[in-house]
PDB file of N, CA and C in Angstrom:
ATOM      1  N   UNK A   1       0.840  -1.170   0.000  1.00  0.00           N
ATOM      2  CA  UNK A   1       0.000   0.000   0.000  1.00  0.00           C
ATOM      3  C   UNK A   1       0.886   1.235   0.000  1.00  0.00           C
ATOM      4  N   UNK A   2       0.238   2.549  -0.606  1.00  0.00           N
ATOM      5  CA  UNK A   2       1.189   3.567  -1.048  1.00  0.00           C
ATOM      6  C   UNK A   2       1.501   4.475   0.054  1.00  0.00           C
ATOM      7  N   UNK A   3       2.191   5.368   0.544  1.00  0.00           N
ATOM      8  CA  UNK A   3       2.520   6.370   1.680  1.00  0.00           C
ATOM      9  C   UNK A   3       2.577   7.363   1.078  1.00  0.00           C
ATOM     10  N   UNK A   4       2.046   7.655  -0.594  1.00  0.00           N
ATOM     11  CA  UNK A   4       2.945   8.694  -1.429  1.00  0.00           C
ATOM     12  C   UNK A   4       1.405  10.547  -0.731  1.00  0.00           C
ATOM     13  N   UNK A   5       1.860  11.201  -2.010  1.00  0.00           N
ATOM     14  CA  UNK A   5       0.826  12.414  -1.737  1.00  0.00           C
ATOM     15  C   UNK A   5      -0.653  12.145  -1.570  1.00  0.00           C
ATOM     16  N   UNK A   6      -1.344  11.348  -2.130  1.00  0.00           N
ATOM     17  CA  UNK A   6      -2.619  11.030  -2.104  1.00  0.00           C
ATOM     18  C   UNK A   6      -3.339  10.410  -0.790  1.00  0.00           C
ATOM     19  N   UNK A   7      -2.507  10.176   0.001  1.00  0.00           N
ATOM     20  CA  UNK A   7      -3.107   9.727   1.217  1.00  0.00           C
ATOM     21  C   UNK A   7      -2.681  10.170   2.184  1.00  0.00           C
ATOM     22  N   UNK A   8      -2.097  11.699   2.071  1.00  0.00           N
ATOM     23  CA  UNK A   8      -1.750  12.684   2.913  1.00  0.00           C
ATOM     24  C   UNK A   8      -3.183  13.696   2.608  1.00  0.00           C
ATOM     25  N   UNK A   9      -3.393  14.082   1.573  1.00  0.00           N
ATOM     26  CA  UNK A   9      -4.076  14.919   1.062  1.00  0.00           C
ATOM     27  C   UNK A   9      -5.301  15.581   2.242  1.00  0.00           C
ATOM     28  N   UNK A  10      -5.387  17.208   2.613  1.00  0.00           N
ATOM     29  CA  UNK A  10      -6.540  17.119   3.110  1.00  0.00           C
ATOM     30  C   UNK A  10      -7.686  17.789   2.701  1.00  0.00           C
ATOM     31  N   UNK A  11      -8.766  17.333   3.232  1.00  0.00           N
ATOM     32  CA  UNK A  11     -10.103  18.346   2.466  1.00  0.00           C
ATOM     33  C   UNK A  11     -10.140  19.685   2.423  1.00  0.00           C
ATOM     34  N   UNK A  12      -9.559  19.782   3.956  1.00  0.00           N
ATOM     35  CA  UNK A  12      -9.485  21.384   3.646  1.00  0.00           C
ATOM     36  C   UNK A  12      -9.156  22.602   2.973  1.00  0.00           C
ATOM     37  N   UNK A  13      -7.793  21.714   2.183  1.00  0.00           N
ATOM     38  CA  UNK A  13      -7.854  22.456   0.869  1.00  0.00           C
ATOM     39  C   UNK A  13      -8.760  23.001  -0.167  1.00  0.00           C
ATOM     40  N   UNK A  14     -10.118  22.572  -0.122  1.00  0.00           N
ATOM     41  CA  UNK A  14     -10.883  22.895  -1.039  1.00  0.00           C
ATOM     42  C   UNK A  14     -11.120  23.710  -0.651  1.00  0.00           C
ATOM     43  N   UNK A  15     -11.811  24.646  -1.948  1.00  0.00           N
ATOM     44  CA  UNK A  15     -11.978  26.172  -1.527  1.00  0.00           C
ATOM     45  C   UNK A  15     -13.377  26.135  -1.174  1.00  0.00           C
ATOM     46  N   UNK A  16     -13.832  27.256   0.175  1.00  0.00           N
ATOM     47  CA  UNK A  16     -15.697  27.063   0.520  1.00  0.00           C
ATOM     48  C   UNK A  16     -16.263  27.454  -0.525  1.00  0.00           C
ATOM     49  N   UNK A  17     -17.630  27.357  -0.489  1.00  0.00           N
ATOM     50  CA  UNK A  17     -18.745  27.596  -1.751  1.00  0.00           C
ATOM     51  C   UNK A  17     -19.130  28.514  -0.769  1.00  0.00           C
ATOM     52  N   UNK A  18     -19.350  30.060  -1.287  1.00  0.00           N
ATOM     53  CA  UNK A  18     -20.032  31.411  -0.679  1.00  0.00           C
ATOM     54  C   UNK A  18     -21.368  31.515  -0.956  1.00  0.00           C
ATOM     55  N   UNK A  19     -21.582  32.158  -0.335  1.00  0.00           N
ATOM     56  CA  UNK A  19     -23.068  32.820  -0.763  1.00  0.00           C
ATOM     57  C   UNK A  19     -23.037  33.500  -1.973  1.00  0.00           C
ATOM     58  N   UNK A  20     -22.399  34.566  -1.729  1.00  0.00           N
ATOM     59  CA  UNK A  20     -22.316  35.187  -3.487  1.00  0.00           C
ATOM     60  C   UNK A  20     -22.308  34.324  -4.275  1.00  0.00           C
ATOM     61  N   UNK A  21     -20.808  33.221  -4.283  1.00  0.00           N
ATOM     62  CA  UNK A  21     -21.096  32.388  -5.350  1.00  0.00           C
ATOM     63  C   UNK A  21     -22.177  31.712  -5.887  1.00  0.00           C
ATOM     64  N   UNK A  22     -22.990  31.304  -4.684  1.00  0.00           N
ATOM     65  CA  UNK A  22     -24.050  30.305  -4.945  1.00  0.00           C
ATOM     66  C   UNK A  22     -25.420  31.528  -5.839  1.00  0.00           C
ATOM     67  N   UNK A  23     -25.507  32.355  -5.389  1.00  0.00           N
ATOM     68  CA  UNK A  23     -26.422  33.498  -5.426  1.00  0.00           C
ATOM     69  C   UNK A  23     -26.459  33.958  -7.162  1.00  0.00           C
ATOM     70  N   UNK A  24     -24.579  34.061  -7.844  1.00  0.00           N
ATOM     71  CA  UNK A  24     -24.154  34.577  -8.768  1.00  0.00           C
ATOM     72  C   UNK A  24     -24.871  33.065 -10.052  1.00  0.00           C
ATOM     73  N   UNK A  25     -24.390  31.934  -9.429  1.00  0.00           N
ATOM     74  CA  UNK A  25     -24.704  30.605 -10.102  1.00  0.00           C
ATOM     75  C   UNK A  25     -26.032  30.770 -10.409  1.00  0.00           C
ATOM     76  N   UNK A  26     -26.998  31.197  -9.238  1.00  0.00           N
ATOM     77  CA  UNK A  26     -28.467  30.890  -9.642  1.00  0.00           C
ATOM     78  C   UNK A  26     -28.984  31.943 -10.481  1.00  0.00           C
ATOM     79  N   UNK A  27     -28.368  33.322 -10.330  1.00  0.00           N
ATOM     80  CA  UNK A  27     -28.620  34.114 -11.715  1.00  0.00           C
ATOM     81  C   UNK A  27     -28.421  33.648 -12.665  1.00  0.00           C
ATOM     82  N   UNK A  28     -27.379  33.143 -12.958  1.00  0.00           N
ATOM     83  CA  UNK A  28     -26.765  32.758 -14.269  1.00  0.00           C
ATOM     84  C   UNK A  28     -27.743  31.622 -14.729  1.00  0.00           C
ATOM     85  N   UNK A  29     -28.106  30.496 -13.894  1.00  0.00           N
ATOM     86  CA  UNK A  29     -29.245  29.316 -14.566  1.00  0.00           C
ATOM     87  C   UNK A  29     -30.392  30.383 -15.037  1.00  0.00           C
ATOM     88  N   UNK A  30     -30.857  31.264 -14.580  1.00  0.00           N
ATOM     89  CA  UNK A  30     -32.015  31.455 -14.121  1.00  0.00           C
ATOM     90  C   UNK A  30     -32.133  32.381 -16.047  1.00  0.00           C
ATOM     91  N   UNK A  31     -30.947  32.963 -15.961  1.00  0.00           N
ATOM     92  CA  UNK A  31     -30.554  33.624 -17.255  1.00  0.00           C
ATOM     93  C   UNK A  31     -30.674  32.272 -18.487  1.00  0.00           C
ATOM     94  N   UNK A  32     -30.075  31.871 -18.340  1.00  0.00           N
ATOM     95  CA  UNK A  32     -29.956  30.600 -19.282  1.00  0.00           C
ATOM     96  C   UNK A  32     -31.423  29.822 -19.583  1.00  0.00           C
ATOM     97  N   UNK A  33     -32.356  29.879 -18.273  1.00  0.00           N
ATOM     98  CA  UNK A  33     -33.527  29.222 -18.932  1.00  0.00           C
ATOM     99  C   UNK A  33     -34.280  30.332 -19.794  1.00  0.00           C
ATOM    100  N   UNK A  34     -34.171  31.592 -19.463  1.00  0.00           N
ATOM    101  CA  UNK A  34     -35.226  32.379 -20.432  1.00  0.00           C
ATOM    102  C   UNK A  34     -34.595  32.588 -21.722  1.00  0.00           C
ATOM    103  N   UNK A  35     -33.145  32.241 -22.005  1.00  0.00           N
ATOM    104  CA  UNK A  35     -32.387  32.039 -22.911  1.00  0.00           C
ATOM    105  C   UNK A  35     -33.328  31.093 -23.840  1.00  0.00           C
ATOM    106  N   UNK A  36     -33.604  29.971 -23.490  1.00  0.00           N
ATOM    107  CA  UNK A  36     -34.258  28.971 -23.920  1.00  0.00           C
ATOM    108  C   UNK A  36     -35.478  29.072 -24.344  1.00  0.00           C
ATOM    109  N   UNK A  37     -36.405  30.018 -23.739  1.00  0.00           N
ATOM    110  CA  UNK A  37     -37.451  30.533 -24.340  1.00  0.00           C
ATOM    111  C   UNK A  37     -38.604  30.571 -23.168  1.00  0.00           C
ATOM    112  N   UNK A  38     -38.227  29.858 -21.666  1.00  0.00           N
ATOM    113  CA  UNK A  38     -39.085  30.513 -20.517  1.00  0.00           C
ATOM    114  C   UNK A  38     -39.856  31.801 -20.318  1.00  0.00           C
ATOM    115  N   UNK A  39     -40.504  32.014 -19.968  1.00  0.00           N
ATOM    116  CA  UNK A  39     -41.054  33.337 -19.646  1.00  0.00           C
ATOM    117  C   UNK A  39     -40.062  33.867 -18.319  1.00  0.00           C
ATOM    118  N   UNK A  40     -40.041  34.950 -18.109  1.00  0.00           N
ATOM    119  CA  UNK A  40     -39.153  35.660 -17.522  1.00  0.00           C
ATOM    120  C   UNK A  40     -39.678  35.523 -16.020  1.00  0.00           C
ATOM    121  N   UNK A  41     -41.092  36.258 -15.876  1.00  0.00           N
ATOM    122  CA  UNK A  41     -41.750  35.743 -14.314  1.00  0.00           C
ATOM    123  C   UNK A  41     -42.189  34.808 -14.407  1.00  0.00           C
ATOM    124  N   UNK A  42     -41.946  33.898 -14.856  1.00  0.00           N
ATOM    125  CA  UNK A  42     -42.141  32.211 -14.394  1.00  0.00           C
ATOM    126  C   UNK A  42     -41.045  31.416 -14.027  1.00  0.00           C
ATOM    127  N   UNK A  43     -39.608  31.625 -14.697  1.00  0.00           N
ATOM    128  CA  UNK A  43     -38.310  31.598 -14.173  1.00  0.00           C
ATOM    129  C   UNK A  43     -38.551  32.468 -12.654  1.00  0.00           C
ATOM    130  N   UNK A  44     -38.488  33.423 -12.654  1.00  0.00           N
ATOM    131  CA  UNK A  44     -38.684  34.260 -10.906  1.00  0.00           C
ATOM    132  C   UNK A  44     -39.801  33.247 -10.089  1.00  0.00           C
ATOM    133  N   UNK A  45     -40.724  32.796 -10.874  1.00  0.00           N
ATOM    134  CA  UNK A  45     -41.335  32.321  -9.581  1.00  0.00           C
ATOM    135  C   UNK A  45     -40.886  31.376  -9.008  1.00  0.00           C
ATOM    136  N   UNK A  46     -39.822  30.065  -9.627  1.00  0.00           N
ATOM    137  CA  UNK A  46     -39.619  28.997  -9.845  1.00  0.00           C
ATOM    138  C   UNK A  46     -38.651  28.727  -8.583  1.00  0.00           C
ATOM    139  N   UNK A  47     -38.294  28.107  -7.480  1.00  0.00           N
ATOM    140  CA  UNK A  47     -36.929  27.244  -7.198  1.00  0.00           C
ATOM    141  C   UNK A  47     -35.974  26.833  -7.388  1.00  0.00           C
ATOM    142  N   UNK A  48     -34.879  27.402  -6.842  1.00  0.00           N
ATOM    143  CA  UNK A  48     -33.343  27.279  -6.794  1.00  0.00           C
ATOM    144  C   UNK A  48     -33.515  25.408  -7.513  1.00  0.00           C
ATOM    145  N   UNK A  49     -34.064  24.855  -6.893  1.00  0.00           N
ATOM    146  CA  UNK A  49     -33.804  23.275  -7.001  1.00  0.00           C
ATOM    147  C   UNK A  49     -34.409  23.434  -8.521  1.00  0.00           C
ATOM    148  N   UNK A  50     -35.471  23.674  -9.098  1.00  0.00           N
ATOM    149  CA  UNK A  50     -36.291  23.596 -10.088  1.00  0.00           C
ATOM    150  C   UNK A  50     -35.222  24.348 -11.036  1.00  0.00           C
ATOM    151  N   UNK A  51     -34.980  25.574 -11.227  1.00  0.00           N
ATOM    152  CA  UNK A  51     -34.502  25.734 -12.047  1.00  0.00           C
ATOM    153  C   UNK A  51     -32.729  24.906 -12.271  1.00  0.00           C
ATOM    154  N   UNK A  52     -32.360  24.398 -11.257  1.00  0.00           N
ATOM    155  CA  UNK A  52     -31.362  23.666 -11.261  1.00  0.00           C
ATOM    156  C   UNK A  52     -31.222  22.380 -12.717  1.00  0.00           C
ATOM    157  N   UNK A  53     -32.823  21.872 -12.270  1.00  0.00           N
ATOM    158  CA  UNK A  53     -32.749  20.346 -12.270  1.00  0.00           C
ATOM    159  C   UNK A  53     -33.290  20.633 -13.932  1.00  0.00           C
ATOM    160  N   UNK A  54     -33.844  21.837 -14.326  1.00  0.00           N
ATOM    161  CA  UNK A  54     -34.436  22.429 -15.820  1.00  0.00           C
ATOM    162  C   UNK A  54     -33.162  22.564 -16.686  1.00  0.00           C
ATOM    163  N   UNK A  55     -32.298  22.936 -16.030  1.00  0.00           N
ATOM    164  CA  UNK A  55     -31.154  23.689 -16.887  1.00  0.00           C
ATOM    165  C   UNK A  55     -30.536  22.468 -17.178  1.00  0.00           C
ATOM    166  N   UNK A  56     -30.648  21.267 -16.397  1.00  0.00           N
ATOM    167  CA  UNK A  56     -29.456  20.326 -16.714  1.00  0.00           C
ATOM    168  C   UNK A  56     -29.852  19.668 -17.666  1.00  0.00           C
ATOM    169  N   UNK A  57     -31.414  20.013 -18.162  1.00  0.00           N
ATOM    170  CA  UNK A  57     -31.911  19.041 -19.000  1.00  0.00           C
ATOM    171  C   UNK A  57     -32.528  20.151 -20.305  1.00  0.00           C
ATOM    172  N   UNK A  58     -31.730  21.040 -21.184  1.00  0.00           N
ATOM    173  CA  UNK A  58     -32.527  21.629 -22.229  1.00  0.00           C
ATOM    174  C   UNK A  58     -33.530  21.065 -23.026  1.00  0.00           C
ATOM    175  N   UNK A  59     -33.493  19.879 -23.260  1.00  0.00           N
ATOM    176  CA  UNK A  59     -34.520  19.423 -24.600  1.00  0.00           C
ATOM    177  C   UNK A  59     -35.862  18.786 -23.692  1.00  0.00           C
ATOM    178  N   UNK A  60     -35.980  19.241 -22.457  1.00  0.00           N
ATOM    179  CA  UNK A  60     -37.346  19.246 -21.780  1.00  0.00           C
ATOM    180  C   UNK A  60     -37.519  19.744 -21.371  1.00  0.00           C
ATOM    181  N   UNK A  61     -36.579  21.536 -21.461  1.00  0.00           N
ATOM    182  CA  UNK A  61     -37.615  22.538 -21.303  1.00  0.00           C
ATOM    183  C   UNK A  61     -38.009  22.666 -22.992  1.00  0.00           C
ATOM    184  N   UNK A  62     -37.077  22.593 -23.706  1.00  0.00           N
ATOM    185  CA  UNK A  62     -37.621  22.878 -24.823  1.00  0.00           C
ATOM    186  C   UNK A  62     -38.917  22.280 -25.420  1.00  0.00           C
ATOM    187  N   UNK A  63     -39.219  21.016 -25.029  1.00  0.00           N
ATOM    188  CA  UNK A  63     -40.198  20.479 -24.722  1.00  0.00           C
ATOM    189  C   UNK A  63     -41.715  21.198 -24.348  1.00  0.00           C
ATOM    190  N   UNK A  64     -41.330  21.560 -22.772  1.00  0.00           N
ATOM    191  CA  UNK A  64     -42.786  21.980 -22.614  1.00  0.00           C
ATOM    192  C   UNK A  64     -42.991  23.613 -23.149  1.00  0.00           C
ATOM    193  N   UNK A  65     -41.767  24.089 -23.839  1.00  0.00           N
ATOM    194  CA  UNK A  65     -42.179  25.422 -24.065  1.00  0.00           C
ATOM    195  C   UNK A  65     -43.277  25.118 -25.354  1.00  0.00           C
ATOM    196  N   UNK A  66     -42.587  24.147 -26.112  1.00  0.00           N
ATOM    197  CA  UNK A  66     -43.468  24.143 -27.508  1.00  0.00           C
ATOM    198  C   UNK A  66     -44.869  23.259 -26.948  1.00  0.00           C
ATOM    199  N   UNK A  67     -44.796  22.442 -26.129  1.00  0.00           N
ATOM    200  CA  UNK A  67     -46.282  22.122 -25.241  1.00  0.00           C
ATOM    201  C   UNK A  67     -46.959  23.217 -25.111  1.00  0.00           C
ATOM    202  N   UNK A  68     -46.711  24.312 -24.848  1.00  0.00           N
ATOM    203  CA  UNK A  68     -47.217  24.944 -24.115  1.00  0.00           C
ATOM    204  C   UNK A  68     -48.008  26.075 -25.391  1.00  0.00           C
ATOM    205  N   UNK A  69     -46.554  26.432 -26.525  1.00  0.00           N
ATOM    206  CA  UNK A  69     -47.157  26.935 -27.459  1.00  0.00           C
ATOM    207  C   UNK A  69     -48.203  26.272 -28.025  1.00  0.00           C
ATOM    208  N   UNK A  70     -48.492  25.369 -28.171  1.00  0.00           N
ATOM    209  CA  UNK A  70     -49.379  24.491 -28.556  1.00  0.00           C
ATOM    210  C   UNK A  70     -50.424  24.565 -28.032  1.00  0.00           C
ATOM    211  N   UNK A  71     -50.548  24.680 -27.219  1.00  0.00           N
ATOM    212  CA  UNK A  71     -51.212  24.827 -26.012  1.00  0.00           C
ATOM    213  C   UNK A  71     -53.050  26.437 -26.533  1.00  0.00           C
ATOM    214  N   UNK A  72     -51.847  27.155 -26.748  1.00  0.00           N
ATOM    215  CA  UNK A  72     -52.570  28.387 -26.446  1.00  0.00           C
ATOM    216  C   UNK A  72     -52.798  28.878 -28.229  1.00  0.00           C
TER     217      UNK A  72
END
């Protein structure tokens, strides 16, 4: 078994996740879904988690946007 750098290593090196950062991230999704063709106050009404889990998946928002055009 090895003694080398990798099993010295500690976590604490990683750098913290801020508030700003986290704050700056969720603008930026939040930008990116109306990019896509969201409505603007429906992105605002939406959840940090929701718009998370939207962004990771474009071709189902793109999905319900044209549902939706369809729709009306």
């Amino acid at each position: 078994m090895g003694t080398g750098r990798t099993l010295r290593k500690e976590s604490h090196v990683r750098p913290c996740k801020t508030p700003a950062g986290k704050a700056q991230r969720s603008r930026a999704q939040r930008r990116r879904l109306v990019k896509f063709g969201m409505g603007e106050e429906e992105v605002k009404l939406m959840s940090d988690e929701n718009v998370r889990v939207l962004v990771q998946r474009p071709a189902v928002v793109k999905k319900l946007i044209a549902k939706k055009a369809a729709a009306k």
